[in-house]
PDB file of N, CA and C in Angstrom:
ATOM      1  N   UNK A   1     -32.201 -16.391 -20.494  1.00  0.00           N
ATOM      2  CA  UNK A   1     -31.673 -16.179 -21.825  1.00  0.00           C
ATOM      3  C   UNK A   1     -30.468 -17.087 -22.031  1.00  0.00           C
ATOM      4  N   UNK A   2     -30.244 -17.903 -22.794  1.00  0.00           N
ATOM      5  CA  UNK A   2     -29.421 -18.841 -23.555  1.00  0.00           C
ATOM      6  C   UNK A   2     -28.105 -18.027 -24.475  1.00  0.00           C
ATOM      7  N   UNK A   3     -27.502 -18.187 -23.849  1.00  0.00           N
ATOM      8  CA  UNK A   3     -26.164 -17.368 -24.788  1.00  0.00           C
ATOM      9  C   UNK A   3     -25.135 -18.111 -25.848  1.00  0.00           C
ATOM     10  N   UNK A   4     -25.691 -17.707 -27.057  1.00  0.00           N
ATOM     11  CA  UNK A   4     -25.173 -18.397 -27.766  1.00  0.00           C
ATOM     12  C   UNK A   4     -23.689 -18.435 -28.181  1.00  0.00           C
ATOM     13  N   UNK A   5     -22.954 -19.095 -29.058  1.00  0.00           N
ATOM     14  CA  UNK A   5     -21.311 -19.298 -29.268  1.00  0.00           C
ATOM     15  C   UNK A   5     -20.599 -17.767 -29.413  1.00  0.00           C
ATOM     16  N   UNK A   6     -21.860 -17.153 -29.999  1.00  0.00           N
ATOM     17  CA  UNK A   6     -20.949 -15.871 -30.437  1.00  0.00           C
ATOM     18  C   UNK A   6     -21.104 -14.377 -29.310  1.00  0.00           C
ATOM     19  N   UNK A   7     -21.840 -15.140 -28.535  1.00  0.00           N
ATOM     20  CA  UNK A   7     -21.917 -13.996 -27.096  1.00  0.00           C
ATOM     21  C   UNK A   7     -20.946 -14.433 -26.291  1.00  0.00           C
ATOM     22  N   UNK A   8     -20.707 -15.823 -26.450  1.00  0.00           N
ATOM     23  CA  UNK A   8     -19.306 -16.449 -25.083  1.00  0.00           C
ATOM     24  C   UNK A   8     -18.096 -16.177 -25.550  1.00  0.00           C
ATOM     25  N   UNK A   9     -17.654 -16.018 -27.026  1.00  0.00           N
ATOM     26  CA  UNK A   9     -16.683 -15.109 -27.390  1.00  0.00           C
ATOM     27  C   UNK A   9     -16.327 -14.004 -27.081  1.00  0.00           C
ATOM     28  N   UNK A  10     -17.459 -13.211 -27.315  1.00  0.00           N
ATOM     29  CA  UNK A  10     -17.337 -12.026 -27.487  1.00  0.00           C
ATOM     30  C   UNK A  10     -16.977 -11.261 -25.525  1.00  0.00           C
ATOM     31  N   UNK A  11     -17.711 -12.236 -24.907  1.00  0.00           N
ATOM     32  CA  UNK A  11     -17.477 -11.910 -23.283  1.00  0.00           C
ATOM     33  C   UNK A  11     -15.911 -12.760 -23.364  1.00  0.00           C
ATOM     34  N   UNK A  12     -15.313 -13.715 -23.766  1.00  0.00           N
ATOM     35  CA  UNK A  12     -14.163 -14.088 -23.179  1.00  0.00           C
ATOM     36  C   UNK A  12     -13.249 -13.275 -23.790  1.00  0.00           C
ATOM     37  N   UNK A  13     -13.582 -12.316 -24.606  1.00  0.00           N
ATOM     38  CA  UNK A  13     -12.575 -11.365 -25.550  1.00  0.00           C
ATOM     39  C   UNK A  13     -12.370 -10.151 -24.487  1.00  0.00           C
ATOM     40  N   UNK A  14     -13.636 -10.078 -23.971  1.00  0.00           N
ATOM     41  CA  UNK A  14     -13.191  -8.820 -23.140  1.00  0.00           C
ATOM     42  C   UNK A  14     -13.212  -9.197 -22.071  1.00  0.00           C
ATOM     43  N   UNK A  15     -13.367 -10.636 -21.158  1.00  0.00           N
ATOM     44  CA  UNK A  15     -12.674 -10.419 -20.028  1.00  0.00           C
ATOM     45  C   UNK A  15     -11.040 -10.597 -19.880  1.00  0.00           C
ATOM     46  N   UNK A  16     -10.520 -10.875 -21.117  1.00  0.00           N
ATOM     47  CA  UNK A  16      -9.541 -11.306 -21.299  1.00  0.00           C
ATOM     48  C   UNK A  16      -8.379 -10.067 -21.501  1.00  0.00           C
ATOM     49  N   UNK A  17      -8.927  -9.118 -22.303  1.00  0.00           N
ATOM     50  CA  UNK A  17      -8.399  -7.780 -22.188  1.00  0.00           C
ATOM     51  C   UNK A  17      -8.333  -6.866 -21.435  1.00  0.00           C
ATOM     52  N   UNK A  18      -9.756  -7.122 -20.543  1.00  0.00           N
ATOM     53  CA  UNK A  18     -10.015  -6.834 -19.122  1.00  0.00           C
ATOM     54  C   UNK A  18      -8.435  -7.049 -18.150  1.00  0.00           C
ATOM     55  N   UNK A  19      -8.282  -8.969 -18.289  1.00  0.00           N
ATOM     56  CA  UNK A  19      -7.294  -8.893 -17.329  1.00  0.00           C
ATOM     57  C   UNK A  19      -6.245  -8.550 -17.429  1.00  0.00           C
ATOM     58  N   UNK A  20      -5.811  -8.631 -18.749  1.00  0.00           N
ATOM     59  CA  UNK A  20      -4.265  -7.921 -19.264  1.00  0.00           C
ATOM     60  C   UNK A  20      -4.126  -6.343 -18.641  1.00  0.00           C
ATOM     61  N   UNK A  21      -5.481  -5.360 -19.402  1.00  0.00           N
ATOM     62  CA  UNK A  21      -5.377  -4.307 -18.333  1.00  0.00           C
ATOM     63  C   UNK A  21      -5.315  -3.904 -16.846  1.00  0.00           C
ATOM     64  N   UNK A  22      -6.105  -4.598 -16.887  1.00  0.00           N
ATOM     65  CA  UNK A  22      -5.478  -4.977 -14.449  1.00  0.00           C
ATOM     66  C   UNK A  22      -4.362  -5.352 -14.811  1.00  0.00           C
ATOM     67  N   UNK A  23      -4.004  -6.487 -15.229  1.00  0.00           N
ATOM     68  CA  UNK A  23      -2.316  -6.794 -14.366  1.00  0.00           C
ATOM     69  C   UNK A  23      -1.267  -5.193 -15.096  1.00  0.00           C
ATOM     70  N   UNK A  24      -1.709  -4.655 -15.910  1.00  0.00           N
ATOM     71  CA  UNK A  24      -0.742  -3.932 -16.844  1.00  0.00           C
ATOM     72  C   UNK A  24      -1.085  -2.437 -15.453  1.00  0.00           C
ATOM     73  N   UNK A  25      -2.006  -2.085 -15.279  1.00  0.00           N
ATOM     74  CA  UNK A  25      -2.869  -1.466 -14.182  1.00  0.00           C
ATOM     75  C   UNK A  25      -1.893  -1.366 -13.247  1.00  0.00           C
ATOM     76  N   UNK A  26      -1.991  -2.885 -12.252  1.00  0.00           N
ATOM     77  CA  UNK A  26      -1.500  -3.137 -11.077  1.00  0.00           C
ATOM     78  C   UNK A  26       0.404  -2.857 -10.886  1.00  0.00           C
ATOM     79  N   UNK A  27       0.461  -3.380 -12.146  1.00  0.00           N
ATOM     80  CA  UNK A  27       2.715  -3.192 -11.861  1.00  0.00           C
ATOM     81  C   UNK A  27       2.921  -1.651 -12.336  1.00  0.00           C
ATOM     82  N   UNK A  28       1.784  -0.764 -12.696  1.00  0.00           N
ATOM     83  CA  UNK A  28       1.861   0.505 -13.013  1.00  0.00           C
ATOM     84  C   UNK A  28       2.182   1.132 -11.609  1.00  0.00           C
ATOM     85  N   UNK A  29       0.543   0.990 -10.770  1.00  0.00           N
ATOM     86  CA  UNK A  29       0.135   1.533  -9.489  1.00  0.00           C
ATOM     87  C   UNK A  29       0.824   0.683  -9.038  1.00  0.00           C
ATOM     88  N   UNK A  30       1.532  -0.473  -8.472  1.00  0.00           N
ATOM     89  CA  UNK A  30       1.845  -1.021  -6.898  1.00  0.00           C
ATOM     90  C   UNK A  30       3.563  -1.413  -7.060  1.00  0.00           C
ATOM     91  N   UNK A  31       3.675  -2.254  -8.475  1.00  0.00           N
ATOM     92  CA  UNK A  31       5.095  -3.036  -8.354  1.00  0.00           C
ATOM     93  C   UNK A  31       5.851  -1.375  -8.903  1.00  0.00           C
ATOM     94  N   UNK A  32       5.968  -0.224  -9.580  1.00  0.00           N
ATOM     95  CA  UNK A  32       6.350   0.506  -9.822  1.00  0.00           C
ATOM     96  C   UNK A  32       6.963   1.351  -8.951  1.00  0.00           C
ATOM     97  N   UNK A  33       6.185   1.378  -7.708  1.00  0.00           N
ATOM     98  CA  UNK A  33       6.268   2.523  -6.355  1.00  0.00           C
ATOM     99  C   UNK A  33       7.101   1.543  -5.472  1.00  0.00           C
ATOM    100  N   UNK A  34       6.907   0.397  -5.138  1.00  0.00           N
ATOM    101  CA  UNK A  34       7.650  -1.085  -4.479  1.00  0.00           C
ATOM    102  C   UNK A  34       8.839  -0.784  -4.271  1.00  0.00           C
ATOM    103  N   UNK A  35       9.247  -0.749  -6.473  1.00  0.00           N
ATOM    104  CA  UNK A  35      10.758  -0.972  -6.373  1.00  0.00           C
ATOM    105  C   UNK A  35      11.450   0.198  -6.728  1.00  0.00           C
ATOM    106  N   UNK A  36      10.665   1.106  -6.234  1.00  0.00           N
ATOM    107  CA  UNK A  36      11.334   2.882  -6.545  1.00  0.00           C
ATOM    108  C   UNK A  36      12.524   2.943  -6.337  1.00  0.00           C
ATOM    109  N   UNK A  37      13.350   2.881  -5.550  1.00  0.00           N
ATOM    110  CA  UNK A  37      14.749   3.353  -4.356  1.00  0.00           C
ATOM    111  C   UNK A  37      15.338   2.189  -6.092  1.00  0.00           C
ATOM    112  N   UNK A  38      15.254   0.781  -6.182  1.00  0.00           N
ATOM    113  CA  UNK A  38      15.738   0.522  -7.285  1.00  0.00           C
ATOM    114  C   UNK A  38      15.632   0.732  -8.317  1.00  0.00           C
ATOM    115  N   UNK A  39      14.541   1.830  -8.834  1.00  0.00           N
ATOM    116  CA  UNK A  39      14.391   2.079 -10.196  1.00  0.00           C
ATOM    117  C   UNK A  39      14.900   3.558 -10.297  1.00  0.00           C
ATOM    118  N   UNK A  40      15.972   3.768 -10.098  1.00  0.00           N
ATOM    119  CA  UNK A  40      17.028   5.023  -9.462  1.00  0.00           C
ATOM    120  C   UNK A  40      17.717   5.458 -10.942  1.00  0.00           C
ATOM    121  N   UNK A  41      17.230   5.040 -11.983  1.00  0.00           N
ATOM    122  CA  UNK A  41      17.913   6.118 -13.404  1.00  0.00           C
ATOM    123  C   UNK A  41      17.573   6.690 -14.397  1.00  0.00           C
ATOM    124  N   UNK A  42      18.151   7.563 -14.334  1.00  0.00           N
ATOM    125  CA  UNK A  42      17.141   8.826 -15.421  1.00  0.00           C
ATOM    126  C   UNK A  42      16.282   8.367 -16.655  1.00  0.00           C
ATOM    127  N   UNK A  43      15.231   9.041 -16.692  1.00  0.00           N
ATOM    128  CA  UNK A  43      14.468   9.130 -17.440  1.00  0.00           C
ATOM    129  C   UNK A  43      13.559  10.795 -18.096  1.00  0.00           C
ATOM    130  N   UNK A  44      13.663  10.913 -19.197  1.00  0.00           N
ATOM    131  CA  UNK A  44      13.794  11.937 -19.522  1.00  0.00           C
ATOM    132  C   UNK A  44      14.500  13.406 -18.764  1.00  0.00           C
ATOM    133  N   UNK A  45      15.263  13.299 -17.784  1.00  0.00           N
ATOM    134  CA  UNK A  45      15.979  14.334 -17.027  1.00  0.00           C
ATOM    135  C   UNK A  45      15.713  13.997 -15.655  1.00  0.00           C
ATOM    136  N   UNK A  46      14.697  12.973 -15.314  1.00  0.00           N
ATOM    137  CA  UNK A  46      14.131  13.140 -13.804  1.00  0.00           C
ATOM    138  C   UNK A  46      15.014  11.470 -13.787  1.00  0.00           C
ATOM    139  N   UNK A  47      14.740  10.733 -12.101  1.00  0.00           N
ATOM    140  CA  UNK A  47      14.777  10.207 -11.826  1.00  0.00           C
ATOM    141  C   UNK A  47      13.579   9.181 -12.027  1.00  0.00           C
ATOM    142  N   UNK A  48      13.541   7.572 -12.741  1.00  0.00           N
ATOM    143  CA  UNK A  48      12.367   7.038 -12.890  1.00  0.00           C
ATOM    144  C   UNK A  48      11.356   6.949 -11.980  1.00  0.00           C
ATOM    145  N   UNK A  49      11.608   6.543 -11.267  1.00  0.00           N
ATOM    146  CA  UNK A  49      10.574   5.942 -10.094  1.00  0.00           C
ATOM    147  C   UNK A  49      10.099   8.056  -9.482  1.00  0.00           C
ATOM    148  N   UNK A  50      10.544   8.791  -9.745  1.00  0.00           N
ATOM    149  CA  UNK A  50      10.131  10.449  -9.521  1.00  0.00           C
ATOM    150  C   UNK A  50       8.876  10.652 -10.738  1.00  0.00           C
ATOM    151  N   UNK A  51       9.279  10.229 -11.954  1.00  0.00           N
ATOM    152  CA  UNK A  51       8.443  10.692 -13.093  1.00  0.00           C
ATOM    153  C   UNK A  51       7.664   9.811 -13.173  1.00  0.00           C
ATOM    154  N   UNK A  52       7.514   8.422 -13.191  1.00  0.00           N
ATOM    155  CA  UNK A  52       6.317   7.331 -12.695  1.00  0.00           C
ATOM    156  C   UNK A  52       5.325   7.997 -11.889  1.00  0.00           C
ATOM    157  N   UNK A  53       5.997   8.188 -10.613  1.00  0.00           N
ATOM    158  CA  UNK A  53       4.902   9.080  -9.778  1.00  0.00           C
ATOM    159  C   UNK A  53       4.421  10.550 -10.118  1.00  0.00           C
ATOM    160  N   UNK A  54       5.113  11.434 -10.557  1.00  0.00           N
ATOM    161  CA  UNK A  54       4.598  12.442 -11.091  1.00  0.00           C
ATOM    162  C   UNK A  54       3.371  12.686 -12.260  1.00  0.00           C
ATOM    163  N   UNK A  55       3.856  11.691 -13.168  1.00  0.00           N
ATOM    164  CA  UNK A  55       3.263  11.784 -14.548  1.00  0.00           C
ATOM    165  C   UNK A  55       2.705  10.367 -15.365  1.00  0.00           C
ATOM    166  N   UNK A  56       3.764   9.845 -14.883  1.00  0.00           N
ATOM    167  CA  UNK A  56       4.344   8.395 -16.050  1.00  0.00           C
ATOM    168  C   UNK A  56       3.088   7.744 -15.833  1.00  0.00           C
ATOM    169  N   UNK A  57       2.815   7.424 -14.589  1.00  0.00           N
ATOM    170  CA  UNK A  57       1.296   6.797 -14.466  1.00  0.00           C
ATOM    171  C   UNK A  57       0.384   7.419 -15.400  1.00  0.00           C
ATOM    172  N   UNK A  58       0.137   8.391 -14.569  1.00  0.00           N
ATOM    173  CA  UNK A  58      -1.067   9.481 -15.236  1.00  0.00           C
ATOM    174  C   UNK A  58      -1.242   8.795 -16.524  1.00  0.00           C
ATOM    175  N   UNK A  59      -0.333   8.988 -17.456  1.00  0.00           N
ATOM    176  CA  UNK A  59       0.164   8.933 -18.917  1.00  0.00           C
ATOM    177  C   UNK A  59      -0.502   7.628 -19.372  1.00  0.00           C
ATOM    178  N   UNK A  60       0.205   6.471 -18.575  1.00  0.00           N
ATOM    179  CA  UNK A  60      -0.301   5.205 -18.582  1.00  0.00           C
ATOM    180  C   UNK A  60      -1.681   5.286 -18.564  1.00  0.00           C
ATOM    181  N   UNK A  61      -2.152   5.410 -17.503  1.00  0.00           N
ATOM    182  CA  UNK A  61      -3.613   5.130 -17.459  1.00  0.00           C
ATOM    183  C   UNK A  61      -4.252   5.457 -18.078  1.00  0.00           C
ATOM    184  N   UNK A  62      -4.450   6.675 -19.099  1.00  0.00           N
ATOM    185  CA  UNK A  62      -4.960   7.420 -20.016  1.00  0.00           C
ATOM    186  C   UNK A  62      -4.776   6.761 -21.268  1.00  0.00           C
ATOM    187  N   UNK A  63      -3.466   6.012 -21.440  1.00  0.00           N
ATOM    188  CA  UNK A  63      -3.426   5.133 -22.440  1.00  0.00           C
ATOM    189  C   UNK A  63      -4.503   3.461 -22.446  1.00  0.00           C
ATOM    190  N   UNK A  64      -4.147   2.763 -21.285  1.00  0.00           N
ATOM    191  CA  UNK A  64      -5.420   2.009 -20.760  1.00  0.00           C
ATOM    192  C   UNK A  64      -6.588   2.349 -21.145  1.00  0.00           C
ATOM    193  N   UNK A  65      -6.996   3.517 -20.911  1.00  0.00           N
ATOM    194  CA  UNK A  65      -8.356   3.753 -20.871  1.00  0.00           C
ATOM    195  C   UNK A  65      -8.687   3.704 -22.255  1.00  0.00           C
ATOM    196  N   UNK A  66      -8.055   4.592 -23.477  1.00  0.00           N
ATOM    197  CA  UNK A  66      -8.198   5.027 -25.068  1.00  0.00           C
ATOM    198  C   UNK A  66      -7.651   3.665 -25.736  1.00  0.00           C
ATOM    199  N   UNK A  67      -6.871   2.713 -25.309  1.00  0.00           N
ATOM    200  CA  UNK A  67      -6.866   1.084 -25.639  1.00  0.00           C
ATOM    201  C   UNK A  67      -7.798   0.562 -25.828  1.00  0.00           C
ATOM    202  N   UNK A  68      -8.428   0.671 -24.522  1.00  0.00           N
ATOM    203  CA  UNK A  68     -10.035  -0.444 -23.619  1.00  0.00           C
ATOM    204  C   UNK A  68     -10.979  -0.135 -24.746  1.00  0.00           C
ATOM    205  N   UNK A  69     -11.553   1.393 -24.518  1.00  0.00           N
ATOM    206  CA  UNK A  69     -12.534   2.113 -25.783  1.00  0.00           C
ATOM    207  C   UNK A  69     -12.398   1.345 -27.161  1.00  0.00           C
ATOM    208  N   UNK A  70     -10.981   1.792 -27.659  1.00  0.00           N
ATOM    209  CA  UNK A  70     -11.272   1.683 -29.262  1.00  0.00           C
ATOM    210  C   UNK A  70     -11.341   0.341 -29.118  1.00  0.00           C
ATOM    211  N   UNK A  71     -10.499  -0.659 -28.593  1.00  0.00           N
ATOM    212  CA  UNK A  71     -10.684  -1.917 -28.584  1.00  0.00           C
ATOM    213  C   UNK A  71     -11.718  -3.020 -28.666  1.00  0.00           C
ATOM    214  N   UNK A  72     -12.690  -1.962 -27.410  1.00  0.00           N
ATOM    215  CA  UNK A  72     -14.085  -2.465 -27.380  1.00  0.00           C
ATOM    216  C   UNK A  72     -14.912  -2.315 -28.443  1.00  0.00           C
ATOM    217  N   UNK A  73     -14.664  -0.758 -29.152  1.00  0.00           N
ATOM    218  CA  UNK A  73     -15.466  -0.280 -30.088  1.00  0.00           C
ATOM    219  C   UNK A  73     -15.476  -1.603 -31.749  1.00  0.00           C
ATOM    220  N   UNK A  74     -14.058  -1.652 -31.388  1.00  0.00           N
ATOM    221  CA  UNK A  74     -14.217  -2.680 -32.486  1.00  0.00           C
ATOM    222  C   UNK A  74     -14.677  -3.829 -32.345  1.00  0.00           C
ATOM    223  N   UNK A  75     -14.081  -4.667 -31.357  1.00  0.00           N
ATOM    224  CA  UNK A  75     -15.181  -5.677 -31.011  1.00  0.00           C
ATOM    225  C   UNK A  75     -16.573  -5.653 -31.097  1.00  0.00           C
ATOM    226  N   UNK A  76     -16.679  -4.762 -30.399  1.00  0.00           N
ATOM    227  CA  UNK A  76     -18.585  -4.645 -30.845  1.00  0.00           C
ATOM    228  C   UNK A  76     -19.028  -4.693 -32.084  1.00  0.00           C
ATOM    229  N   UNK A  77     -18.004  -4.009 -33.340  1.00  0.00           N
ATOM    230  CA  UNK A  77     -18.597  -4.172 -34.464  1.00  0.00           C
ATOM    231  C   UNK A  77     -18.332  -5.595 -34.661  1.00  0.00           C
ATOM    232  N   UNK A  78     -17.497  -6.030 -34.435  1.00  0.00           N
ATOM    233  CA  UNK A  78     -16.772  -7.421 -35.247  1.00  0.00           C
ATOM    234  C   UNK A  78     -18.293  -8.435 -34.459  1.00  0.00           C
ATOM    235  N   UNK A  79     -18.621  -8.347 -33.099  1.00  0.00           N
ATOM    236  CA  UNK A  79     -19.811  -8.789 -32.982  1.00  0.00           C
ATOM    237  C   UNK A  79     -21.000  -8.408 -33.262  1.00  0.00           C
ATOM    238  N   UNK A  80     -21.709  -7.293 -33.855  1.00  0.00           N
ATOM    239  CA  UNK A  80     -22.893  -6.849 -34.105  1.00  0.00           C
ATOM    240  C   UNK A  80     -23.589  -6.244 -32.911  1.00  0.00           C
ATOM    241  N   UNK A  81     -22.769  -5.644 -31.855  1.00  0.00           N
ATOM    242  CA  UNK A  81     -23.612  -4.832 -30.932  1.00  0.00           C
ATOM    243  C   UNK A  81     -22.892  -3.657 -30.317  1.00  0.00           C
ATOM    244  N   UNK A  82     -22.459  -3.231 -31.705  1.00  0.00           N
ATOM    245  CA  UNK A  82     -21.930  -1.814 -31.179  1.00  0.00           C
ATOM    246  C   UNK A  82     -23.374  -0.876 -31.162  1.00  0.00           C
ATOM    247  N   UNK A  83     -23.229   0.229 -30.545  1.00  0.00           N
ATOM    248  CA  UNK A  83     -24.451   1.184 -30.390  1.00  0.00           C
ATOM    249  C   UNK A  83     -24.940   2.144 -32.012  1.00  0.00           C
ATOM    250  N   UNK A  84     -26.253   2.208 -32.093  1.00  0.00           N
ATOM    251  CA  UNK A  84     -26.476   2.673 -33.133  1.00  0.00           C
ATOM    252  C   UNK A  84     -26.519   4.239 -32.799  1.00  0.00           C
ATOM    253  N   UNK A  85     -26.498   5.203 -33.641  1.00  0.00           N
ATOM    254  CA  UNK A  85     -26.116   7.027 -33.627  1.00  0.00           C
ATOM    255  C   UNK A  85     -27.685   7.304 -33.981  1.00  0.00           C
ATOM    256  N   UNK A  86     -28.543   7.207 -33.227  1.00  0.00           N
ATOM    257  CA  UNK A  86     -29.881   7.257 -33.428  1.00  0.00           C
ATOM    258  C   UNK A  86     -30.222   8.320 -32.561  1.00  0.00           C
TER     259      UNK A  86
END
């Protein structure tokens, strides 16, 4: 199958949002926990690098995820292959 101009868009749109979410992902989960002992000041009553790990992630990622969705959802329309309610 031959992929035409408007399928190589539509894949460089989302690997592209793809990678923004990994790197946004990765300094959530890895550089966040790293520089804990330095990320030592309050945030909403707790200590940051305490509520990162408790919640703050959590929070994050859940946001990632409801980004990715609607994001995609629109793309698909803006390309013509969102799913039909059939």
């Amino acid at each position: 199958m031959q992929l035409t101009d408007k399928h190589r868009r539509y894949w460089r749109k989302n690997l592209n949002i793809t990678a923004i979410l990994l790197v946004i992902w990765f300094v959530v989960t890895f550089v966040v926990s790293y520089y804990a002992r330095e990320l030592s000041f309050n945030f909403f009553g707790w200590p940051f690098s305490f509520w990162m790990g408790a919640q703050g992630s959590l929070v994050i990622y859940v946001a990632i995820i409801g980004f990715y969705a609607r994001y995609m959802g629109q793309l698909d329309i803006e390309h013509g292959v969102e799913e039909s309610e059939e």
